[in-house]
C-alpha atoms as a PDB file:
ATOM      1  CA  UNK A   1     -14.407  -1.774   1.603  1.00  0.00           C
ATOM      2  CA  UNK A   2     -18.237  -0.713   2.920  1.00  0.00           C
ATOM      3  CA  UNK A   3     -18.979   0.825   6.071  1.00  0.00           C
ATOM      4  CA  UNK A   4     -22.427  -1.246   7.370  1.00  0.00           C
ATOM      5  CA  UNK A   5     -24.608   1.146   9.476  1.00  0.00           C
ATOM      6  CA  UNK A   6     -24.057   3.599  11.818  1.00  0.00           C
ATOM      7  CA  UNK A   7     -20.761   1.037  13.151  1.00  0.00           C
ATOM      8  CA  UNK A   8     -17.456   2.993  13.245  1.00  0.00           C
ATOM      9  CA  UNK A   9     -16.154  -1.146  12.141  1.00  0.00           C
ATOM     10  CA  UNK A  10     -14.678  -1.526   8.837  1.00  0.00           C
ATOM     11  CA  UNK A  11     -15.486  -4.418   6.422  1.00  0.00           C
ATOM     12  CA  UNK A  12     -14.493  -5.795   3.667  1.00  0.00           C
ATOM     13  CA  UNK A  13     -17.185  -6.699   0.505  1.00  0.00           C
ATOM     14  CA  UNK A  14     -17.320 -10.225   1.880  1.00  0.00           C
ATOM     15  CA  UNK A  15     -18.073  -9.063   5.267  1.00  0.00           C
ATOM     16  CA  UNK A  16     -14.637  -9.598   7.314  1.00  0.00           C
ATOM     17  CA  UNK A  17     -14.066  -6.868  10.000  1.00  0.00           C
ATOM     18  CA  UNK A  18     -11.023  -5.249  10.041  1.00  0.00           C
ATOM     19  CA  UNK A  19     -10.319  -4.029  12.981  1.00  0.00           C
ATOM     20  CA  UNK A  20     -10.953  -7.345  14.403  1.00  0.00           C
ATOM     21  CA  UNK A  21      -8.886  -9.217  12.165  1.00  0.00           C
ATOM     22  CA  UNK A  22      -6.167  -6.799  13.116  1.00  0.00           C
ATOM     23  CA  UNK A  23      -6.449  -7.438  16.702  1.00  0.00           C
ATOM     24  CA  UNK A  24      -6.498 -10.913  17.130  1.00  0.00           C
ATOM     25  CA  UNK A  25      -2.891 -10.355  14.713  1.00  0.00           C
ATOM     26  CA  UNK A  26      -1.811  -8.301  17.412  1.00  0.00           C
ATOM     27  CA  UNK A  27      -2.468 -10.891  20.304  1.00  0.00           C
ATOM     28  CA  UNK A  28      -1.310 -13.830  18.300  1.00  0.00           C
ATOM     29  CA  UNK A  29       2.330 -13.299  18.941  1.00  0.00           C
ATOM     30  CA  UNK A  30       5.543 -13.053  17.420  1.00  0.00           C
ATOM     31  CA  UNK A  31       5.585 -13.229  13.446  1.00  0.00           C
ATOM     32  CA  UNK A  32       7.123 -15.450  11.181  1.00  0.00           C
ATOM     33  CA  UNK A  33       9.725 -12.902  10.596  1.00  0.00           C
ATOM     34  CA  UNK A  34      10.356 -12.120  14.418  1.00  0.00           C
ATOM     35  CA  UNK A  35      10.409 -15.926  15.348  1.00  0.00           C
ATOM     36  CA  UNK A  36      13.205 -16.310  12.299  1.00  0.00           C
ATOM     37  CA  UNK A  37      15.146 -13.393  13.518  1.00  0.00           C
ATOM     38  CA  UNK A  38      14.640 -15.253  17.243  1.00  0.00           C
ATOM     39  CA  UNK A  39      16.002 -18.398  16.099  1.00  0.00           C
ATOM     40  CA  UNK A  40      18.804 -17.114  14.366  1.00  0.00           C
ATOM     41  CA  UNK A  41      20.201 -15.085  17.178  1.00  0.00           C
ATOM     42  CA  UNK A  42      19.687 -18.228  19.627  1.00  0.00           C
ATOM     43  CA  UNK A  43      21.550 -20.200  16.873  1.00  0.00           C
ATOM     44  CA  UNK A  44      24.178 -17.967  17.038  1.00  0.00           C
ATOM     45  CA  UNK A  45      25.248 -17.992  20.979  1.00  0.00           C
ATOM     46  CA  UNK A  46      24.431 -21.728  20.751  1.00  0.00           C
ATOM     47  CA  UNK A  47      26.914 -22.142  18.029  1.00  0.00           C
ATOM     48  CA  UNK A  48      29.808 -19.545  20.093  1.00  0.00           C
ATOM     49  CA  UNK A  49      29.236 -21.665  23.468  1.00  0.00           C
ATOM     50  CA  UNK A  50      29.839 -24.841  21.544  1.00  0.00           C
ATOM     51  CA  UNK A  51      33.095 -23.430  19.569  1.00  0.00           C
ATOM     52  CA  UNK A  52      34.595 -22.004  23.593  1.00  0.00           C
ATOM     53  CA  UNK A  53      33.495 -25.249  24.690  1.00  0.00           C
ATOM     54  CA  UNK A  54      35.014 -27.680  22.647  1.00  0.00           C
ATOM     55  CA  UNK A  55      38.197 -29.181  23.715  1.00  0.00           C
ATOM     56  CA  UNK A  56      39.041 -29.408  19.536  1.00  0.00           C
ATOM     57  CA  UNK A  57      39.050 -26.236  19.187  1.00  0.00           C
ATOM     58  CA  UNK A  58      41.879 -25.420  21.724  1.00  0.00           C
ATOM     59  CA  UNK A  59      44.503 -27.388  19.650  1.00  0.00           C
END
């Protein structure tokens, strides 16, 4: 990492700035990891109301 200047920016050797790669992650939303932990728990009530909402399952 080099510091360019008098800029209080970091960058990286091929000239990337960090701090604004970093905030355009934080606007971009949830991550991969957050969207699979999403979809999982939506999976799961989906799949309860479907099991109290089935007339098989009340044999």
């Amino acid at each position: 990492m080099i510091l360019l200047g008098n800029s209080q920016d970091k960058f990286t050797i091929v000239g990337t700035n960090i701090d604004e790669v970093k905030r355009q992650n934080a606007d971009s939303g949830m991550t991969y990891n957050e969207l699979n932990e999403w979809f999982a728990k939506k999976m799961e009530i989906e799949s309860m109301t479907f099991k109290s909402t089935n007339p098989e399952n009340k044999k």
